[in-house]
C-alpha atoms as a PDB file:
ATOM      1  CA  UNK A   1      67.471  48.682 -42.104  1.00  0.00           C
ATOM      2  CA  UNK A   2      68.805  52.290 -41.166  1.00  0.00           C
ATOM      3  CA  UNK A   3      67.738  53.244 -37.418  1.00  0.00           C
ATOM      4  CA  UNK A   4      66.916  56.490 -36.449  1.00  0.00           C
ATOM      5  CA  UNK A   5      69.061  58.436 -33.739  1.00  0.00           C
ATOM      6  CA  UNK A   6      65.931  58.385 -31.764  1.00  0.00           C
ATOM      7  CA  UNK A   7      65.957  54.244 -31.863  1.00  0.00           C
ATOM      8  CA  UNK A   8      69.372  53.807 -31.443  1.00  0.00           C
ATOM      9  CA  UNK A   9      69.348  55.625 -28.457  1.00  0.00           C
ATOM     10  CA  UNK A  10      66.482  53.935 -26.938  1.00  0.00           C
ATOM     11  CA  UNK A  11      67.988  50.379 -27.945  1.00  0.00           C
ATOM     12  CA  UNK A  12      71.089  51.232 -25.775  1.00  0.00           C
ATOM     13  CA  UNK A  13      69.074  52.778 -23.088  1.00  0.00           C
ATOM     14  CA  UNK A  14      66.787  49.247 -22.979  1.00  0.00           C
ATOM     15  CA  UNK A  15      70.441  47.154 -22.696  1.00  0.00           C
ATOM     16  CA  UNK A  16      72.294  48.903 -20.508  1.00  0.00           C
ATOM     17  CA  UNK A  17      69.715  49.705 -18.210  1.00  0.00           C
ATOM     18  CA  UNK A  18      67.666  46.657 -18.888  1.00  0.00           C
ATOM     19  CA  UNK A  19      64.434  48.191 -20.154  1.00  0.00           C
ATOM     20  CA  UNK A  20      61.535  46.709 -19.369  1.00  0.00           C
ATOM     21  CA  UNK A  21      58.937  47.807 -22.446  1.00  0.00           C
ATOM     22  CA  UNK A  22      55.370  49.441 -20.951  1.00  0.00           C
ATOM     23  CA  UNK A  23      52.710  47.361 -21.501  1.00  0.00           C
ATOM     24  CA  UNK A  24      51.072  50.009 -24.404  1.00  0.00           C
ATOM     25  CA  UNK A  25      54.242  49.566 -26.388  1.00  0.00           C
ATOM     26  CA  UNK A  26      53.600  45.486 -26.141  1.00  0.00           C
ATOM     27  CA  UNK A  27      50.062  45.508 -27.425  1.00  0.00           C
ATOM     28  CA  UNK A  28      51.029  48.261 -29.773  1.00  0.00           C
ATOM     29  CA  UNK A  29      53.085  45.633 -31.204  1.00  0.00           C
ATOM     30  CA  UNK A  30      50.879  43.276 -31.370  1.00  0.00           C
ATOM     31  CA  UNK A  31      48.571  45.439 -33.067  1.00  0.00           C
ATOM     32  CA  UNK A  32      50.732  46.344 -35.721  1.00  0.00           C
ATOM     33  CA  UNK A  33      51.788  42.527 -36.569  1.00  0.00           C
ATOM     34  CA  UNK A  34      48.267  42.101 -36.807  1.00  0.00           C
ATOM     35  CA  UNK A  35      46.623  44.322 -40.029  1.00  0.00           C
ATOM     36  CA  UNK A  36      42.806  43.141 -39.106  1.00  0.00           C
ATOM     37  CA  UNK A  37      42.788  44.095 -35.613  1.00  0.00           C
ATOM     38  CA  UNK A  38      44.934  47.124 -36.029  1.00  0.00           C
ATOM     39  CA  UNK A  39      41.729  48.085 -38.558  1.00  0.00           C
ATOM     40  CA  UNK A  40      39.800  47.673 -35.882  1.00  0.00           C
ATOM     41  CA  UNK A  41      41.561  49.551 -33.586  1.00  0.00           C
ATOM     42  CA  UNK A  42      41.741  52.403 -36.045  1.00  0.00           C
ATOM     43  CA  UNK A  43      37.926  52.645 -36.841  1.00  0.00           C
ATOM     44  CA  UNK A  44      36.799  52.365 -33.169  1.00  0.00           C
ATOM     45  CA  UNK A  45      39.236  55.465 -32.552  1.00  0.00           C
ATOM     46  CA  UNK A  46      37.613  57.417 -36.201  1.00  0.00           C
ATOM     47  CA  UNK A  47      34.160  56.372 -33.908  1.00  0.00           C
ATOM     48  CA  UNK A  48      35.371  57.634 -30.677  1.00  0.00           C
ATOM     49  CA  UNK A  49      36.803  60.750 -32.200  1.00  0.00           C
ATOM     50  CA  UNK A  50      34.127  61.606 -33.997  1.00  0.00           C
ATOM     51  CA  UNK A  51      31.280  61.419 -31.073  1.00  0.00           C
ATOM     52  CA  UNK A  52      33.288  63.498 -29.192  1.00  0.00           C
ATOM     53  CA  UNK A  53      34.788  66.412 -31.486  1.00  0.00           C
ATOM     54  CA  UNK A  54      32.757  68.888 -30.071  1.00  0.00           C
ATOM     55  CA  UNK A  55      33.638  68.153 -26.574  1.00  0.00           C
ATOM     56  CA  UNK A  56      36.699  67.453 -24.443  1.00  0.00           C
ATOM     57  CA  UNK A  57      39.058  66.618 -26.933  1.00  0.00           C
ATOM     58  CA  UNK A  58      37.701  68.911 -29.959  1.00  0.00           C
ATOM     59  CA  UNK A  59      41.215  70.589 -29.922  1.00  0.00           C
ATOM     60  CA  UNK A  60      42.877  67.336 -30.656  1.00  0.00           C
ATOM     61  CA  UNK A  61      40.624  65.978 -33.431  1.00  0.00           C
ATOM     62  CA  UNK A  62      42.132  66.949 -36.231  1.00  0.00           C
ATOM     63  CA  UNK A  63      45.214  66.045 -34.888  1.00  0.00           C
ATOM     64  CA  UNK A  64      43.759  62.359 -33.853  1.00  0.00           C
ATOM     65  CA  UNK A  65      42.803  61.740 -37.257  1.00  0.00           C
ATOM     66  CA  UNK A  66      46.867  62.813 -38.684  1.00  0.00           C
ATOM     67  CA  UNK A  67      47.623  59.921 -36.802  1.00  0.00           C
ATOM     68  CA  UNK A  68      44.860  57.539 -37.724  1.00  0.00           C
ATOM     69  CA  UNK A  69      45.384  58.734 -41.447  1.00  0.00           C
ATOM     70  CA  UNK A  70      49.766  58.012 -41.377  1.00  0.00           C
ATOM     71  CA  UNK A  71      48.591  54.763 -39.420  1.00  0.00           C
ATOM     72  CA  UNK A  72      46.424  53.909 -42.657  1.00  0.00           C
ATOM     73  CA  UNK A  73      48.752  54.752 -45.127  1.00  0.00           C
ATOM     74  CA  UNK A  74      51.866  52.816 -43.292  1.00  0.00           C
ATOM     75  CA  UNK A  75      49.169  49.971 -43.462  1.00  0.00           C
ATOM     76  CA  UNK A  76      48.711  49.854 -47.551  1.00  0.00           C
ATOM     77  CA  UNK A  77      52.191  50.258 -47.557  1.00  0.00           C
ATOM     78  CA  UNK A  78      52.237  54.058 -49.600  1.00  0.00           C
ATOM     79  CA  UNK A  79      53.942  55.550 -46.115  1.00  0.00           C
ATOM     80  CA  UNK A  80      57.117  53.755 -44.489  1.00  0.00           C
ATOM     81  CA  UNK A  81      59.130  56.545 -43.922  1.00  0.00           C
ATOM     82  CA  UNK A  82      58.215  56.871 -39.791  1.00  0.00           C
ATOM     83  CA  UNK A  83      60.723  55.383 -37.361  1.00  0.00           C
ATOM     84  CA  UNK A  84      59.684  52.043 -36.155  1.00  0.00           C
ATOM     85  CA  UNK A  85      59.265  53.519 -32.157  1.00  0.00           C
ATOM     86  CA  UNK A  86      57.647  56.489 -33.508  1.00  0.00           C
ATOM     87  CA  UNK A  87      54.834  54.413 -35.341  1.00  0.00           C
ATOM     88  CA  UNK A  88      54.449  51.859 -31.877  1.00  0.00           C
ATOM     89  CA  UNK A  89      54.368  55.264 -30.059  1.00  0.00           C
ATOM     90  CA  UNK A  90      51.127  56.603 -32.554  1.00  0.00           C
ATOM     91  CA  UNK A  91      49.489  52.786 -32.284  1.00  0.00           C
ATOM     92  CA  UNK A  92      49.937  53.001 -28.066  1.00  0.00           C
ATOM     93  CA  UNK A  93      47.890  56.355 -28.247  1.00  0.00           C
ATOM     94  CA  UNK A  94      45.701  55.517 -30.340  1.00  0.00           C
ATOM     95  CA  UNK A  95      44.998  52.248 -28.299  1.00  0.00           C
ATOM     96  CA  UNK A  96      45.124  54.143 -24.948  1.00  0.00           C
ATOM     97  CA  UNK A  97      42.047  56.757 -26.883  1.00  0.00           C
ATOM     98  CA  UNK A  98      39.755  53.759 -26.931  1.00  0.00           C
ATOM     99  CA  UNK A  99      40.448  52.027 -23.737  1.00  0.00           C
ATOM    100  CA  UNK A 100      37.736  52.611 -21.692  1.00  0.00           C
ATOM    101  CA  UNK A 101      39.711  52.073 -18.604  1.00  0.00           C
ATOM    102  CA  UNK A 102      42.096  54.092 -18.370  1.00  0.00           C
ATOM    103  CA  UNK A 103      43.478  56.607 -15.439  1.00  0.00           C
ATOM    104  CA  UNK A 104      40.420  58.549 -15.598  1.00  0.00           C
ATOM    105  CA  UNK A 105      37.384  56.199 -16.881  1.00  0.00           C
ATOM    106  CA  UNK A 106      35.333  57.934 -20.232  1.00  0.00           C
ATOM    107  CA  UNK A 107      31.982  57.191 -18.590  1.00  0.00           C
ATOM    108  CA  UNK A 108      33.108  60.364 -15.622  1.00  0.00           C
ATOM    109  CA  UNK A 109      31.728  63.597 -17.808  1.00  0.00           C
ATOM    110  CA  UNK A 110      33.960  66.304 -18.601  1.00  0.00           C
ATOM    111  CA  UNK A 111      36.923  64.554 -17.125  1.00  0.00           C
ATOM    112  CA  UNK A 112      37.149  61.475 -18.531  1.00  0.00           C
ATOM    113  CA  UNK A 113      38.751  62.632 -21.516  1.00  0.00           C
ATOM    114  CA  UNK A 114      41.477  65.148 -19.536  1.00  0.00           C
ATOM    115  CA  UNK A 115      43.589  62.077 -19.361  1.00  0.00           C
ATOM    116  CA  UNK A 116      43.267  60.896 -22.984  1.00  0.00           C
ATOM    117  CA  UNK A 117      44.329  64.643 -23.798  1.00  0.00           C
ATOM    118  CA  UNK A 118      47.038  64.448 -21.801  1.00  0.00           C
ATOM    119  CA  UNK A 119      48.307  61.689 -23.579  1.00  0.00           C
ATOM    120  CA  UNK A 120      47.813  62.415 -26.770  1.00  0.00           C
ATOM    121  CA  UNK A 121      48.871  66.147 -26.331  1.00  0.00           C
ATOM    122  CA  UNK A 122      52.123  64.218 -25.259  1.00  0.00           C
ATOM    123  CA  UNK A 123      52.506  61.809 -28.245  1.00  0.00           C
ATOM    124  CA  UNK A 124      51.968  64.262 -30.723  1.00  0.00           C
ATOM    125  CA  UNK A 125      54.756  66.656 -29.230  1.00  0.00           C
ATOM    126  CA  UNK A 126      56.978  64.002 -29.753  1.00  0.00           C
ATOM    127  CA  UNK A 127      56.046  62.914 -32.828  1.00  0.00           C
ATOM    128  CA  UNK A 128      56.106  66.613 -33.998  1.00  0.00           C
ATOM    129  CA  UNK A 129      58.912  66.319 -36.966  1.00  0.00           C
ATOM    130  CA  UNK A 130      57.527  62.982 -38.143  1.00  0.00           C
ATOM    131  CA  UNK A 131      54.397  64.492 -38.642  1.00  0.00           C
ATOM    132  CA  UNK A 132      55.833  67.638 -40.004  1.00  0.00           C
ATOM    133  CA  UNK A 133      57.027  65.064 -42.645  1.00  0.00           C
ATOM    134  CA  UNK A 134      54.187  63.253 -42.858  1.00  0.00           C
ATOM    135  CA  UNK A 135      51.784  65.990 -43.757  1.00  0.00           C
ATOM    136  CA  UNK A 136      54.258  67.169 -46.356  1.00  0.00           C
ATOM    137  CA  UNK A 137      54.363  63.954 -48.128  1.00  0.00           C
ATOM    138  CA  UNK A 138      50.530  63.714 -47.985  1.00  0.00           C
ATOM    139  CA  UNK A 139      50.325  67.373 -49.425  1.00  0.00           C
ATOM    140  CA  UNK A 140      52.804  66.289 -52.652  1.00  0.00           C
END
């Protein structure tokens, strides 16, 4: 399997320095080796999205369900072409959206969803090009 520049980077980062992987990446994992729960995960996040487009996170929506809708696709196997940290990466932010406890609980109006933003806003800039891609493949 080919690695990305990204991975191989991070792979020598982890041994030589001895990375210790976040606990999002871990259950992100374990998400992904599981299809049902990872289903799961995904429709509680379509939920969350959707009862809260018009609010805090309205700016992100559409960009919430790009990653739900590459997460499905990798999933019936008619998407594969995402780097392997960049897809753990989607699953951790997606995971992190429907945590209710999370830096700034959901349940405090107005803020509770700065954090989430914050988050997400971050993922996606990372995951810019791989998205880029994504969406082009999806329009063909």
């Amino acid at each position: 399997m080919n690695m990305s520049i990204k991975d191989k980077l991070k792979s020598k980062i982890e041994n030589k320095y001895n990375y210790k992987r976040s606990e999002w990446e871990l259950k992100a994992e374990g998400y992904l080796k599981d299809e049902n729960k990872l289903k799961k995960l995904i429709k509680k996040a379509v939920l969350k999205a959707e009862e809260n487009k018009k609010g805090p996170i309205g700016k992100l929506f559409n960009n919430i369900l790009l990653l739900i809708s590459l997460i499905k696709d990798y999933i019936k196997g008619e998407y594969r072409d995402i780097p392997y940290g960049s897809l753990i990466m989607m699953i951790a932010g997606i995971l992190y959206f429907v945590t209710p406890i999370d830096i700034i609980p959901d349940f405090i109006l107005s803020l509770g969803f700065i954090d989430d933003a914050v988050v997400l806003g971050l993922i996606l800039k990372q995951l810019d090009a791989d998205l880029e891609k994504y969406v082009k493949w999806k329009n063909n």
